[in-house]
Protein backbone atom coordinates (compact mmCIF):
# COMPACT_ATOMS: atom_id res chain seq x y z
CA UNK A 1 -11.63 10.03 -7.71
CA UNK A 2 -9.32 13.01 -7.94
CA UNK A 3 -6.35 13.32 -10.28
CA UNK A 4 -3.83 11.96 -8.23
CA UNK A 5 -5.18 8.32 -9.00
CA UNK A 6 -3.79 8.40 -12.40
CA UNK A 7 -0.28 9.33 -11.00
CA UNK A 8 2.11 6.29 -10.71
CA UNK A 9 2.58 5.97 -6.49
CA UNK A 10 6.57 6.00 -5.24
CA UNK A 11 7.39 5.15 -1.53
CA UNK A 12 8.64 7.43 0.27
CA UNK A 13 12.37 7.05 0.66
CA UNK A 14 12.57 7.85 4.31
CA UNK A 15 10.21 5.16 4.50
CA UNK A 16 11.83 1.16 5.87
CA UNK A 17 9.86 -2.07 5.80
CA UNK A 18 10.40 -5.34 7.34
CA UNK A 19 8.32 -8.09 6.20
CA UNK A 20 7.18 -10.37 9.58
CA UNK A 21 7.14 -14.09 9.20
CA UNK A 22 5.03 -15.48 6.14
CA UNK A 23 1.07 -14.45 6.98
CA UNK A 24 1.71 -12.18 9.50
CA UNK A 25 2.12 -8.88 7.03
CA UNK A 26 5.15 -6.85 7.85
CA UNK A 27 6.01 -3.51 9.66
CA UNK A 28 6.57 0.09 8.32
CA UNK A 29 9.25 2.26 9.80
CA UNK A 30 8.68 6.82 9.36
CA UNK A 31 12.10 7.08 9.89
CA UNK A 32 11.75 10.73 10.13
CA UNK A 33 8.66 10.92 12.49
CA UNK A 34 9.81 7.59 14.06
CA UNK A 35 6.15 6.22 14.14
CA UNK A 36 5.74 2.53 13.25
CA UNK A 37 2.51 1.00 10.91
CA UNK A 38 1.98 -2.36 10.93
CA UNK A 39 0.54 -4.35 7.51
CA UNK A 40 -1.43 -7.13 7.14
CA UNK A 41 -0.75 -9.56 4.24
CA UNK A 42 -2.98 -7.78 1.96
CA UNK A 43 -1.40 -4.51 2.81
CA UNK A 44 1.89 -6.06 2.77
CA UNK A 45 1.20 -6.70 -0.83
CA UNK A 46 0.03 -3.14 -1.69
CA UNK A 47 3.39 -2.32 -0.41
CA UNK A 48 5.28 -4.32 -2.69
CA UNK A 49 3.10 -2.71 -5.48
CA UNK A 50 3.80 0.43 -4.90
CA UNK A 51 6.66 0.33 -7.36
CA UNK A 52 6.74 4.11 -8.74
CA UNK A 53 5.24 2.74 -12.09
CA UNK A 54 1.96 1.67 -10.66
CA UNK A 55 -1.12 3.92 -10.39
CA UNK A 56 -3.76 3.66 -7.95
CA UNK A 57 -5.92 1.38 -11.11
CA UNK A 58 -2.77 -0.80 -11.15
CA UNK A 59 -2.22 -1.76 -7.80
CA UNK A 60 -6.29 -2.26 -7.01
CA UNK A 61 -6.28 -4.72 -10.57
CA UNK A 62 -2.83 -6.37 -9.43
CA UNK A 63 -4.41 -6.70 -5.60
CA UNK A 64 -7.68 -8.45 -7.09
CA UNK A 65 -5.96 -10.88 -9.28
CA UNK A 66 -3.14 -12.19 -6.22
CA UNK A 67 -6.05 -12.17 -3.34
CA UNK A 68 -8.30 -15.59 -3.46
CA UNK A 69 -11.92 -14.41 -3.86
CA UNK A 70 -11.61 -10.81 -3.32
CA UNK A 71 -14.52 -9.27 -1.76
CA UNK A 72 -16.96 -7.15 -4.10
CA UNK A 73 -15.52 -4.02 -1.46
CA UNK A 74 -12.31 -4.20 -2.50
CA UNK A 75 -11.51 -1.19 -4.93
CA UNK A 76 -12.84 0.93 -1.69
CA UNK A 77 -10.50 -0.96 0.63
CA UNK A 78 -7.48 -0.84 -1.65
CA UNK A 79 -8.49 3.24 -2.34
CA UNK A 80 -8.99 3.81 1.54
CA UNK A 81 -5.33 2.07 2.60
CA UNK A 82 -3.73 4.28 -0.01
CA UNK A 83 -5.20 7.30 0.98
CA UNK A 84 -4.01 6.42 4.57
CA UNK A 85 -0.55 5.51 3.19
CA UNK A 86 -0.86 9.17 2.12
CA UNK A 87 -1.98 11.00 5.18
CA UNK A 88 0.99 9.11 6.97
CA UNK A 89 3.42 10.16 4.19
CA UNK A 90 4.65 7.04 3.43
CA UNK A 91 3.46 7.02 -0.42
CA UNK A 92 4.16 10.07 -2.20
């Protein structure tokens, strides 16, 4: 873990989303690069998390208690869609 996980996450602001219809996740907009990223439900929720107050701890506790029977995997899955949320500069 490095010592950005204890830094509250912020979207970027030149970031848009669109939720799709309910269960079908929702779409991010780059509106500087243009590129589009489309979310599942689960990372539709990390999304929604990603409030500017949360750290990377928050959002993987908060994710565990709103998913039904989270799988034993999911701290690594919640880490790894961050960390790609990063490399896409969307989070900052």
């Amino acid at each position: 873990m490095n010592a950005q996980s204890d830094k509250p996450l912020r979207r970027n602001p030149d970031v848009a989303f669109r939720e799709l219809a309910e269960g079908e996740g929702g779409v991010l907009l780059h509106l500087v690069s243009g590129s589009y990223h489309g979310l599942n439900d689960v990372g539709a929720l990390i999304w929604e998390l990603v409030d500017g107050e949360r750290t990377r701890a928050d959002i993987v506790d908060a994710v565990r208690q709103r998913v039904d029977d989270p799988p034993p995997s999911l701290d690594d899955e919640v880490s790894s869609f961050i960390a790609a949320l990063h490399e896409r500069e969307l989070v900052i």
